[in-house]
Protein backbone atom coordinates (compact mmCIF):
# COMPACT_ATOMS: atom_id res chain seq x y z
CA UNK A 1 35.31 62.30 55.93
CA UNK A 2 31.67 64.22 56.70
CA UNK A 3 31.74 64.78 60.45
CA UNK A 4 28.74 62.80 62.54
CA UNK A 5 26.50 64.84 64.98
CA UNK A 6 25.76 63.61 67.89
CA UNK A 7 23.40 64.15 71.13
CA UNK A 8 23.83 63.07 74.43
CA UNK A 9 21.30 63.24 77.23
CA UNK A 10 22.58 63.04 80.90
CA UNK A 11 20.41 61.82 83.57
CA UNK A 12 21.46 61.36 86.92
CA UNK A 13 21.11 58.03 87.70
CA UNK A 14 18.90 57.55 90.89
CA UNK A 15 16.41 59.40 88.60
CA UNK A 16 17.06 57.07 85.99
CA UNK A 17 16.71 53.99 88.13
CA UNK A 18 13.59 55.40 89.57
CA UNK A 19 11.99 56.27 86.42
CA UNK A 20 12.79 52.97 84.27
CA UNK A 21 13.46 50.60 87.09
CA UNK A 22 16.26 49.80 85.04
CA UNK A 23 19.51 49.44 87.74
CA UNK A 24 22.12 48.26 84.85
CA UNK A 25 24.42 50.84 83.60
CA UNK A 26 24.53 51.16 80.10
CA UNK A 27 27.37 53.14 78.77
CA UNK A 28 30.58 54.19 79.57
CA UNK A 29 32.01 57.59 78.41
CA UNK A 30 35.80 59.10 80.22
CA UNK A 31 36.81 62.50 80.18
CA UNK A 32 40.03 62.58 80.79
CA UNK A 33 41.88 65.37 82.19
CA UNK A 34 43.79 67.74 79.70
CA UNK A 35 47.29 66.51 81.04
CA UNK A 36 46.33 62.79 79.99
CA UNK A 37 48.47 61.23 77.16
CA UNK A 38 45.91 59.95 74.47
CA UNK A 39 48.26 57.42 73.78
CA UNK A 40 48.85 56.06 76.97
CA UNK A 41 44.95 56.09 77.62
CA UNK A 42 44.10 54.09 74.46
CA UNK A 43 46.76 51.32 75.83
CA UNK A 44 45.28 51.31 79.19
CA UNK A 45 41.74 50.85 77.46
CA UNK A 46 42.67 48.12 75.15
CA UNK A 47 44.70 46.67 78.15
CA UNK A 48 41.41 46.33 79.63
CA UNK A 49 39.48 45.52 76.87
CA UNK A 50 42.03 42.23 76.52
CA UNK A 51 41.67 41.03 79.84
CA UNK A 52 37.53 41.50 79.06
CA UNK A 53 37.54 39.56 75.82
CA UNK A 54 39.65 36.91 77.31
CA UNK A 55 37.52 36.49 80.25
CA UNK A 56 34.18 35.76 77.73
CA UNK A 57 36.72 33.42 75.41
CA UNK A 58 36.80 31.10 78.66
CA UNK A 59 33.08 31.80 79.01
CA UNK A 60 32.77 30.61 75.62
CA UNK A 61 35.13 27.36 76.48
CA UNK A 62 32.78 26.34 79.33
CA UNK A 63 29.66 26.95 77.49
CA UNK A 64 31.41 24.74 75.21
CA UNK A 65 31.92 21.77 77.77
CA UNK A 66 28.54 22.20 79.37
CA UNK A 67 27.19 21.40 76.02
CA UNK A 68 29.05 18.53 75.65
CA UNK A 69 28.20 17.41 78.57
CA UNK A 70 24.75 17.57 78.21
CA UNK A 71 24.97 15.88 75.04
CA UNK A 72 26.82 13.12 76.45
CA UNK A 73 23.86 13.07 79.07
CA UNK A 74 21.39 12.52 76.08
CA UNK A 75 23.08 9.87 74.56
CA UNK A 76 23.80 7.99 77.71
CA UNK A 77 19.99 8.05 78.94
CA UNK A 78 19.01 6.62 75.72
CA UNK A 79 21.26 4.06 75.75
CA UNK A 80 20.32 3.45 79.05
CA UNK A 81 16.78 3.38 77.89
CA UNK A 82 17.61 1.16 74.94
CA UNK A 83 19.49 -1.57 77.30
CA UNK A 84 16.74 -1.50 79.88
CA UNK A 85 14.21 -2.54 76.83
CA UNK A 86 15.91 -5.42 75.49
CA UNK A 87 12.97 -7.52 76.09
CA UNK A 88 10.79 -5.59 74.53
CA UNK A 89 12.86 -5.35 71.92
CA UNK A 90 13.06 -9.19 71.33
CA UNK A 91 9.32 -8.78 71.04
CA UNK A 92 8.68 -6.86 68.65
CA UNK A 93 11.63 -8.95 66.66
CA UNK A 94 9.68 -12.44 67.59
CA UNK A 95 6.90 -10.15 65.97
CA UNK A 96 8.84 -9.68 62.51
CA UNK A 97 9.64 -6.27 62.99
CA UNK A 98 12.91 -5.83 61.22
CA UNK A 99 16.13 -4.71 62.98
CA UNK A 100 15.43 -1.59 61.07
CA UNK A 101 11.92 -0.95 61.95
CA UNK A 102 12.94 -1.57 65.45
CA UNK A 103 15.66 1.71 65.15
CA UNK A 104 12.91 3.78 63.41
CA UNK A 105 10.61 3.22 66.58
CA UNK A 106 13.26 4.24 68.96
CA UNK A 107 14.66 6.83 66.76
CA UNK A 108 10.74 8.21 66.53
CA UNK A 109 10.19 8.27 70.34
CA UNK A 110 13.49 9.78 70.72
CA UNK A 111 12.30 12.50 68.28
CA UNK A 112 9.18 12.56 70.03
CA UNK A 113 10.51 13.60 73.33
CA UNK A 114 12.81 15.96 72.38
CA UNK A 115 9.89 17.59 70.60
CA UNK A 116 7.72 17.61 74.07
CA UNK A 117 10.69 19.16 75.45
CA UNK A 118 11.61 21.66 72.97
CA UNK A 119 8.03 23.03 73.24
CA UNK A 120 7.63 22.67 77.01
CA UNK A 121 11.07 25.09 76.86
CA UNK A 122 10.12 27.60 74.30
CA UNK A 123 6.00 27.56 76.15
CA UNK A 124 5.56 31.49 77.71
CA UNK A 125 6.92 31.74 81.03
CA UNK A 126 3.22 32.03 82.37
CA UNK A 127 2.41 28.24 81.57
CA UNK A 128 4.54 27.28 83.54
CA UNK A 129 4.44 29.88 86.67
CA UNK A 130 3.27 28.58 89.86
CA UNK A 131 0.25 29.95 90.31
């Protein structure tokens, strides 16, 4: 196994902060003292590292939720939508649009909006800024 070099720059971190404006640590490195059993430090670390990766697995599981909430959101306001135009609906039927031509229209103004939103979303945060 060839050995990797490595480098390490310290830099005390008030400087750091002042310099990049950057106030999030970044790393992590232990020295443990020469009476510390490696063993029993690698436990404690994955110990640790457990109770991290569990936390984000529940982060995950309400990210989860939240989504399907949202969804269910969607799908409820267009329904809602689709209800509320029954009328209009019967209109364009009297007017011999097809039951499928009808679904295309909706399904096309659905598509429509989501497509204002999507690039109202992903616009640069300056078109939208109060100014």
């Amino acid at each position: 196994m060839k050995h990797q070099e490595t480098a390490l720059l310290e830099v005390f971190q008030p400087d750091y902060q002042r310099l990049t404006g950057d106030a999030r640590p970044s790393d992590l490195a232990l020295w443990p003292r020469a009476d510390t059993d490696p063993a029993a430090l690698r436990r404690a670390i994955e110990a640790l590292r457990h109770i991290f990766d569990r936390s984000f697995a529940v982060t995950y599981g309400l990210q989860a939720v939240a989504i399907g909430i949202g969804l269910f959101g969607v799908a409820a306001s267009f329904s809602a939508q689709v209800l509320a135009r029954r009328k209009e609906f019967g209109l364009l039927a009297h007017l011999g649009l097809t039951r499928r031509q009808i679904l295309t229209v909706v399904a096309g103004e659905g598509a429509a909006w989501t497509g204002v939103g999507a690039c109202w979303r992903c616009a640069p945060p300056w078109c939208w800024r109060a100014r």
